[in-house]
N, C-alpha and C. Protein backbone atom coordinates (compact mmCIF):
# COMPACT_ATOMS: atom_id res chain seq x y z
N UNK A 1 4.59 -27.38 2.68
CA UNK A 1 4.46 -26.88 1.34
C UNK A 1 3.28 -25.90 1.28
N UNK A 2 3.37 -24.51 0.45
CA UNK A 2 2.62 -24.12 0.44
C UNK A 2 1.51 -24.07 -1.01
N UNK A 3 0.27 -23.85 -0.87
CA UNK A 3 -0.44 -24.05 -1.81
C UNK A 3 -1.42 -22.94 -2.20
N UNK A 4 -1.52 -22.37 -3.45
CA UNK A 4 -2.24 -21.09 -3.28
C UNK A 4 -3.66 -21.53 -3.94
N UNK A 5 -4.46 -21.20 -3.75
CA UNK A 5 -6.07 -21.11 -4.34
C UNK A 5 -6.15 -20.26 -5.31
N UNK A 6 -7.16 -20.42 -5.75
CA UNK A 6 -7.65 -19.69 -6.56
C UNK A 6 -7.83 -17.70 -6.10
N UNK A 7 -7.91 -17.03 -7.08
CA UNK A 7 -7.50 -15.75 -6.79
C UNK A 7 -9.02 -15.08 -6.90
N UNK A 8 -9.52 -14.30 -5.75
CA UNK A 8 -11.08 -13.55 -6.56
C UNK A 8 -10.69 -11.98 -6.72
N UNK A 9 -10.94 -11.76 -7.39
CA UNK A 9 -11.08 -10.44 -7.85
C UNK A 9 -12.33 -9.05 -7.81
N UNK A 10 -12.11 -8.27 -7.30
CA UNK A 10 -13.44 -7.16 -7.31
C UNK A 10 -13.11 -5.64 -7.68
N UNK A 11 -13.79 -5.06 -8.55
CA UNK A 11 -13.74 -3.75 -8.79
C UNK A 11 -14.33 -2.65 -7.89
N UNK A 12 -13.58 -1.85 -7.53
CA UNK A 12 -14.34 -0.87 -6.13
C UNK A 12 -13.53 0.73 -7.31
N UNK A 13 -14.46 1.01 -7.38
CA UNK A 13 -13.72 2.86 -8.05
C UNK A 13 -12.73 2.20 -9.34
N UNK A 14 -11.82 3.27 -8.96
CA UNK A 14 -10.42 2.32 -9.71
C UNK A 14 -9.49 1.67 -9.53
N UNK A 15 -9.95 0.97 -8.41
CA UNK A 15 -9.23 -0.17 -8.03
C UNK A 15 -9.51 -1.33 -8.15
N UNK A 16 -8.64 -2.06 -8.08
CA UNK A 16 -8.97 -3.70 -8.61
C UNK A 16 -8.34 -4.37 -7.13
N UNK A 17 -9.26 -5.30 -7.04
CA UNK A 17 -9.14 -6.05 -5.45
C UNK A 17 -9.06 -7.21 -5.69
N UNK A 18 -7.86 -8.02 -5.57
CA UNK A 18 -7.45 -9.18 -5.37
C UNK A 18 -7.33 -9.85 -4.58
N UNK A 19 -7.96 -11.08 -4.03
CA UNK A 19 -7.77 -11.92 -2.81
C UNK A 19 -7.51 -12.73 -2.83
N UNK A 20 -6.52 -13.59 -1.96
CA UNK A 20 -6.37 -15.17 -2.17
C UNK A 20 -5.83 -15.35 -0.54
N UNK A 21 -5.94 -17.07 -0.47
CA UNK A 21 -5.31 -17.57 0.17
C UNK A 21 -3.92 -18.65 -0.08
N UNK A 22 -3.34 -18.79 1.03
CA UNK A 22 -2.22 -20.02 0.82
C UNK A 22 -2.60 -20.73 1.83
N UNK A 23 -2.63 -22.04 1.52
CA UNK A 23 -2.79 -22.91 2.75
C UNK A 23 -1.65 -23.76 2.83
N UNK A 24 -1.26 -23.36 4.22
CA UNK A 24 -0.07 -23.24 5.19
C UNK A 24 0.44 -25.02 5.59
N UNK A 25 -0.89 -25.63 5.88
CA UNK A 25 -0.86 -27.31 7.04
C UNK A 25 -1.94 -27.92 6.32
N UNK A 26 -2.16 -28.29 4.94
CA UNK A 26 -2.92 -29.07 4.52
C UNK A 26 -5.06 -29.04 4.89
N UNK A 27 -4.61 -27.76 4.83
CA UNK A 27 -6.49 -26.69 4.73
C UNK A 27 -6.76 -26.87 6.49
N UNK A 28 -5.44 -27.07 7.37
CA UNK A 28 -5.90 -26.15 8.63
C UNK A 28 -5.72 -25.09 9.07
N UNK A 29 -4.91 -23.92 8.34
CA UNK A 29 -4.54 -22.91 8.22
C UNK A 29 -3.82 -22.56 6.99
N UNK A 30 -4.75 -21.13 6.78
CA UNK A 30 -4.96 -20.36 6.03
C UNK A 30 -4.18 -19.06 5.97
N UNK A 31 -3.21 -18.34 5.06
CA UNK A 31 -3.01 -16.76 5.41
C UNK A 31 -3.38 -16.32 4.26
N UNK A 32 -4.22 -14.93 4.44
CA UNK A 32 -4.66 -14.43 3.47
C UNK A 32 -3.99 -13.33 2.54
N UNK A 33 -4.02 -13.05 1.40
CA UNK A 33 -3.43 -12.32 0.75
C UNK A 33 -4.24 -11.70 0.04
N UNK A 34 -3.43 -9.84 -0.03
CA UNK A 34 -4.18 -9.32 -0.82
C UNK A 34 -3.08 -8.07 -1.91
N UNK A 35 -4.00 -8.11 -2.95
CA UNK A 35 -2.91 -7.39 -4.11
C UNK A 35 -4.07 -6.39 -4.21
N UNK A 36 -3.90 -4.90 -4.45
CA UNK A 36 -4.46 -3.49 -4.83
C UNK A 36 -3.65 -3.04 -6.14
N UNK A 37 -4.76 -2.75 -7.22
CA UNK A 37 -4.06 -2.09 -8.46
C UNK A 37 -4.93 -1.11 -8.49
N UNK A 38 -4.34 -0.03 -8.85
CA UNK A 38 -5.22 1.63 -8.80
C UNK A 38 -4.86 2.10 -10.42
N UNK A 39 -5.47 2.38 -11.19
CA UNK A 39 -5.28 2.95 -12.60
C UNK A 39 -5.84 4.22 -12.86
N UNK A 40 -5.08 5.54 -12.76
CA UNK A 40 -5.70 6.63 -13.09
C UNK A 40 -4.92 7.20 -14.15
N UNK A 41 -5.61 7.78 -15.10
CA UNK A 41 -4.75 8.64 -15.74
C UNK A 41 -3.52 8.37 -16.66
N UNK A 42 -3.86 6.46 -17.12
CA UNK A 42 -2.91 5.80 -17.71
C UNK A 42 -1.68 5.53 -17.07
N UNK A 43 -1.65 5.36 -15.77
CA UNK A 43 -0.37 4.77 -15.64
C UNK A 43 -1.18 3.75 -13.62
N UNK A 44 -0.79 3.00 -13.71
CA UNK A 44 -1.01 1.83 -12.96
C UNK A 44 -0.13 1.75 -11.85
N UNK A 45 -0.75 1.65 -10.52
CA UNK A 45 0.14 1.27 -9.10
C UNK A 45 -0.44 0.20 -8.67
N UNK A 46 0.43 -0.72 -8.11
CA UNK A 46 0.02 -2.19 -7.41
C UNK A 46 0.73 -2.08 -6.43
N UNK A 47 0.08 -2.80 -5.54
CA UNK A 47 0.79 -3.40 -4.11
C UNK A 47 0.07 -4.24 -3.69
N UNK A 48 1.52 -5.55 -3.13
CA UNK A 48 0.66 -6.75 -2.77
C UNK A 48 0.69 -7.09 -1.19
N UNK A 49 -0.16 -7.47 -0.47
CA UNK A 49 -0.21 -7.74 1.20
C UNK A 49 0.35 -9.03 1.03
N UNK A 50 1.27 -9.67 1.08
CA UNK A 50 1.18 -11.12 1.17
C UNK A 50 1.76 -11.90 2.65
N UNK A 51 1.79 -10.97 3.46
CA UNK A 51 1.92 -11.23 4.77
C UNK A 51 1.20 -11.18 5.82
N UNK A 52 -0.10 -11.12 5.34
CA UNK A 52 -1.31 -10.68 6.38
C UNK A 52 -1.70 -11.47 7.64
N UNK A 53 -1.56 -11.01 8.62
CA UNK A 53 -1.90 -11.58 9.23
C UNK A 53 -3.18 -11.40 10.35
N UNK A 54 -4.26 -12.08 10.68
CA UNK A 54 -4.04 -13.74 11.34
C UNK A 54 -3.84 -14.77 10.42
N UNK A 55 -3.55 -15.44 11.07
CA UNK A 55 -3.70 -17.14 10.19
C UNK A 55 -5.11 -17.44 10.48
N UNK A 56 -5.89 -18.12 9.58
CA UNK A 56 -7.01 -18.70 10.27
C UNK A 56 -7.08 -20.14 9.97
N UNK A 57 -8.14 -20.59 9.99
CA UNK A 57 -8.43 -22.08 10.49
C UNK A 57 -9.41 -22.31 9.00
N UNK A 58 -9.85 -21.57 8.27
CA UNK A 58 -10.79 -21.66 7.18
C UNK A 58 -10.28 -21.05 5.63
N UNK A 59 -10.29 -21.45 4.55
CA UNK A 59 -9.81 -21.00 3.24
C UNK A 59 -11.21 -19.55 3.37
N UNK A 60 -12.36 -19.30 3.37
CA UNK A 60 -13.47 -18.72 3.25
C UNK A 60 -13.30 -17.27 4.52
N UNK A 61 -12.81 -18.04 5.87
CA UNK A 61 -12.56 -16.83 6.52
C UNK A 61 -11.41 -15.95 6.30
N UNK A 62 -9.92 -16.77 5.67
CA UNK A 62 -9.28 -15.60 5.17
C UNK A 62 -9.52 -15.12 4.09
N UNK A 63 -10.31 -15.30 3.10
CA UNK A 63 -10.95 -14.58 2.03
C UNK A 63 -11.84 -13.33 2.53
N UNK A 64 -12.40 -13.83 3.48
CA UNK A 64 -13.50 -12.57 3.86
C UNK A 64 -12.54 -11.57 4.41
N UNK A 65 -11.12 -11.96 5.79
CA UNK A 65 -10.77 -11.02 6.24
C UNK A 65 -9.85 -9.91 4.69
N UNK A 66 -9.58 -11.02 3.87
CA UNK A 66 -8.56 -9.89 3.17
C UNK A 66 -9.24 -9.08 1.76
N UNK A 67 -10.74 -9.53 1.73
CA UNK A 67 -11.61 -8.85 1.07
C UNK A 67 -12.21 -7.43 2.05
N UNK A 68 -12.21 -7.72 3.10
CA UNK A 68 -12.77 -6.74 3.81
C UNK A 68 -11.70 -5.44 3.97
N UNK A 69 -10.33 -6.16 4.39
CA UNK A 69 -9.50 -5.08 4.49
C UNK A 69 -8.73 -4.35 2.62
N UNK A 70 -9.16 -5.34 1.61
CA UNK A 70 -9.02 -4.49 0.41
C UNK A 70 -10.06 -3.08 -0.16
N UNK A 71 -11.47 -3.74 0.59
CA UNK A 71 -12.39 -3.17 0.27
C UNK A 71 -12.05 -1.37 1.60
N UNK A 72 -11.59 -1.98 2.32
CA UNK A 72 -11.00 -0.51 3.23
C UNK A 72 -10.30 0.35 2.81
N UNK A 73 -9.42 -0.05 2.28
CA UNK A 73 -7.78 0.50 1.80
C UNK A 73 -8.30 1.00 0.45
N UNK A 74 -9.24 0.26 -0.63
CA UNK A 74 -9.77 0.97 -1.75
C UNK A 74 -10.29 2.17 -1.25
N UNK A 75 -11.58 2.15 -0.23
CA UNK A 75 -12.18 3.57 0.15
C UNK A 75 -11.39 4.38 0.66
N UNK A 76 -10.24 4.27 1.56
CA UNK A 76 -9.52 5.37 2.14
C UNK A 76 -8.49 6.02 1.07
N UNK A 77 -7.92 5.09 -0.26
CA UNK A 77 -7.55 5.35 -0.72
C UNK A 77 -5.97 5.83 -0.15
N UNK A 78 -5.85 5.13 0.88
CA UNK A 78 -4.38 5.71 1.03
C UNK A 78 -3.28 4.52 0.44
N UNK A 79 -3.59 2.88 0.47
CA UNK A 79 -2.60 2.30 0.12
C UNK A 79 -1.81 2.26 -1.21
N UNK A 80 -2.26 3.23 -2.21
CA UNK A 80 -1.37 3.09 -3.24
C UNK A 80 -1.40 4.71 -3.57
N UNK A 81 -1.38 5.73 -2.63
CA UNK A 81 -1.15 7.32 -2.88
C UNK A 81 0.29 7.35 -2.43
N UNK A 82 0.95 8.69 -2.97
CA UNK A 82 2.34 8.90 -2.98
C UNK A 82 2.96 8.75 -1.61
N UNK A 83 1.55 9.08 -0.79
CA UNK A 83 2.18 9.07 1.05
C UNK A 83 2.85 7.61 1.13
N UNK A 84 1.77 6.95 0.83
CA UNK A 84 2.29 5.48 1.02
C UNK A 84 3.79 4.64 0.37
N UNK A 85 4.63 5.53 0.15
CA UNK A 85 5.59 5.15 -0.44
C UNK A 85 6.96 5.67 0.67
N UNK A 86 6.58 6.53 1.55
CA UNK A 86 7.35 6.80 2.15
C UNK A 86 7.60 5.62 3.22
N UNK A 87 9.11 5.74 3.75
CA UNK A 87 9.46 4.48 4.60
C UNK A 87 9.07 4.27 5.85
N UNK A 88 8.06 5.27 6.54
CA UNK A 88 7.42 5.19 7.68
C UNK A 88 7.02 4.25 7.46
N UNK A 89 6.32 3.48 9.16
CA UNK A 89 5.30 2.24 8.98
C UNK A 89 4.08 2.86 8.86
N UNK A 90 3.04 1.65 8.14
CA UNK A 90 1.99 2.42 7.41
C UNK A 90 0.98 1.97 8.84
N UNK A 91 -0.20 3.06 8.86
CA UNK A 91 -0.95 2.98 9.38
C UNK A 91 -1.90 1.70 9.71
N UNK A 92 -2.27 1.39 11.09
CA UNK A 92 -2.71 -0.10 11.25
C UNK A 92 -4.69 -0.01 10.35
N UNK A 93 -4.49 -0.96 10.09
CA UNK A 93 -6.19 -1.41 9.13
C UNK A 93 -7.22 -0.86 10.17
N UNK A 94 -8.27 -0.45 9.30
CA UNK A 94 -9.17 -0.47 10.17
C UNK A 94 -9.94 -1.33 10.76
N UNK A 95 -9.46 -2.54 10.74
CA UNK A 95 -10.03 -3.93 10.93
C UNK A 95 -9.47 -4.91 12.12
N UNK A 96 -8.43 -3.72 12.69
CA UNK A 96 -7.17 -4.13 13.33
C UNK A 96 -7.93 -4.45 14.24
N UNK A 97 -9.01 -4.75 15.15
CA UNK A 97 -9.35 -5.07 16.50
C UNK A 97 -9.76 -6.31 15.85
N UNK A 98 -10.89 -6.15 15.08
CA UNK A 98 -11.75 -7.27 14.36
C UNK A 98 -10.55 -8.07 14.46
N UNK A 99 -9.61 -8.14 14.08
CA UNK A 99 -9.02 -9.28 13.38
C UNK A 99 -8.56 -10.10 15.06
N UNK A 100 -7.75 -9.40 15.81
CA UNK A 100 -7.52 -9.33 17.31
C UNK A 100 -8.88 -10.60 17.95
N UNK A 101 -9.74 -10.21 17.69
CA UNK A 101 -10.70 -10.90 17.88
C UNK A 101 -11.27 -12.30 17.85
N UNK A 102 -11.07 -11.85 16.06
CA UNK A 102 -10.90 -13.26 15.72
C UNK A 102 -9.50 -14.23 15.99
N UNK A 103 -8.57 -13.60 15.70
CA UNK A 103 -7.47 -14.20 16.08
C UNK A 103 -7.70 -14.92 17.62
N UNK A 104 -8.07 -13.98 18.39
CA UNK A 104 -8.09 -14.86 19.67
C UNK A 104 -9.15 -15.83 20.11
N UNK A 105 -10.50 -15.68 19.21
CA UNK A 105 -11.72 -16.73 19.12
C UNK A 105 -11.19 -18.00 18.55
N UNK A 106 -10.39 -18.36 17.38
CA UNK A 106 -9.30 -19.07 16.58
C UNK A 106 -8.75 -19.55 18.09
N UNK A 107 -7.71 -18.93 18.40
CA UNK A 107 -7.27 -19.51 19.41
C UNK A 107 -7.52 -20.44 20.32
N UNK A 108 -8.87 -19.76 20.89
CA UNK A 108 -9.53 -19.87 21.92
C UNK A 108 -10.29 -21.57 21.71
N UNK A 109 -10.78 -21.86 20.19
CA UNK A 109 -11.40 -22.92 19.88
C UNK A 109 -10.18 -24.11 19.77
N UNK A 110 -9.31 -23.92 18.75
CA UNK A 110 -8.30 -24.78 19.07
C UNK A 110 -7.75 -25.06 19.82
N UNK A 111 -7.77 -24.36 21.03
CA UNK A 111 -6.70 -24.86 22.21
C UNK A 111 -8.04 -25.57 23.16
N UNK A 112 -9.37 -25.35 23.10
CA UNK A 112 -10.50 -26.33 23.41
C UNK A 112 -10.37 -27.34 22.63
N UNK A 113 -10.04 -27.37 21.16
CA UNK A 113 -10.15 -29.01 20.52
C UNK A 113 -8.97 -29.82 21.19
N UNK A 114 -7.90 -29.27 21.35
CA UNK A 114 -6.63 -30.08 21.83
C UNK A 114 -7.08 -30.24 22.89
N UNK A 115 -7.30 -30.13 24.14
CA UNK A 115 -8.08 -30.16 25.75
C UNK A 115 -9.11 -31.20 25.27
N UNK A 116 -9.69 -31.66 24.54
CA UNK A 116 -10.42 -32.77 24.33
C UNK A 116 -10.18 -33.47 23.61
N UNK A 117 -9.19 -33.65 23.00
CA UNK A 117 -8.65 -34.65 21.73
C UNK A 117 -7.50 -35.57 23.03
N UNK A 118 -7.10 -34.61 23.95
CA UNK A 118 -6.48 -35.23 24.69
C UNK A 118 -6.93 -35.89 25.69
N UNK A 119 -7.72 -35.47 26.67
CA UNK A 119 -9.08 -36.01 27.45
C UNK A 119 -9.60 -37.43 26.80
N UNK A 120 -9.67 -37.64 25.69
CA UNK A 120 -10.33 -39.07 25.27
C UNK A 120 -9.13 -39.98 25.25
């Protein structure tokens, strides 16, 4: 079952930055989500990430990763411009290693807790 948290919100320019998580296995994994609303000129564009991935292991670390990558996509300003509507795939985050990283540090610790959960 999935369960969503609470939603935080931040203003960057004219965008509005939405973050949340769902927790996936009862708060051992986390995927983070993020929604962008841009308002110029009286009329409003949204788009929501709700597939982001890594998974992590913390409600707080996927908040940070999908605050960090809203706070990107606000400054570059490309995720809610007209380009971004075309059906190409969209350009990878600039966070794309970071996350690689963590994803595999994540990894790397859990597959050490199982190696000793089993050991005892």
């Amino acid at each position: 079952m999935l369960a969503s948290m609470p939603v935080r919100r931040e203003q960057r320019g004219s965008c509005l930055i939405e973050v949340g998580a769902l927790d996936l296995q009862h708060g051992s994994h986390w995927r983070p989500w993020l929604r962008l609303t841009r308002c110029a000129g009286g009329a409003c564009a949204s788009r929501t990430f709700d597939r982001l991935k890594p998974v992590f292991a913390s409600e707080q670390a996927a908040l940070r990763y999908a605050a960090a990558l809203g706070r990107s996509l606000a400054d570059e300003e490309s995720a809610l411009g007209p380009e971004s509507r075309k059906p190409e795939p969209a350009a990878g985050p600039l966070y794309q290693g970071l996350a690689r990283l963590c994803a595999w540090r994540l990894r790397a610790q859990a597959f050490s807790c199982a190696i000793v959960s089993v050991m005892r």
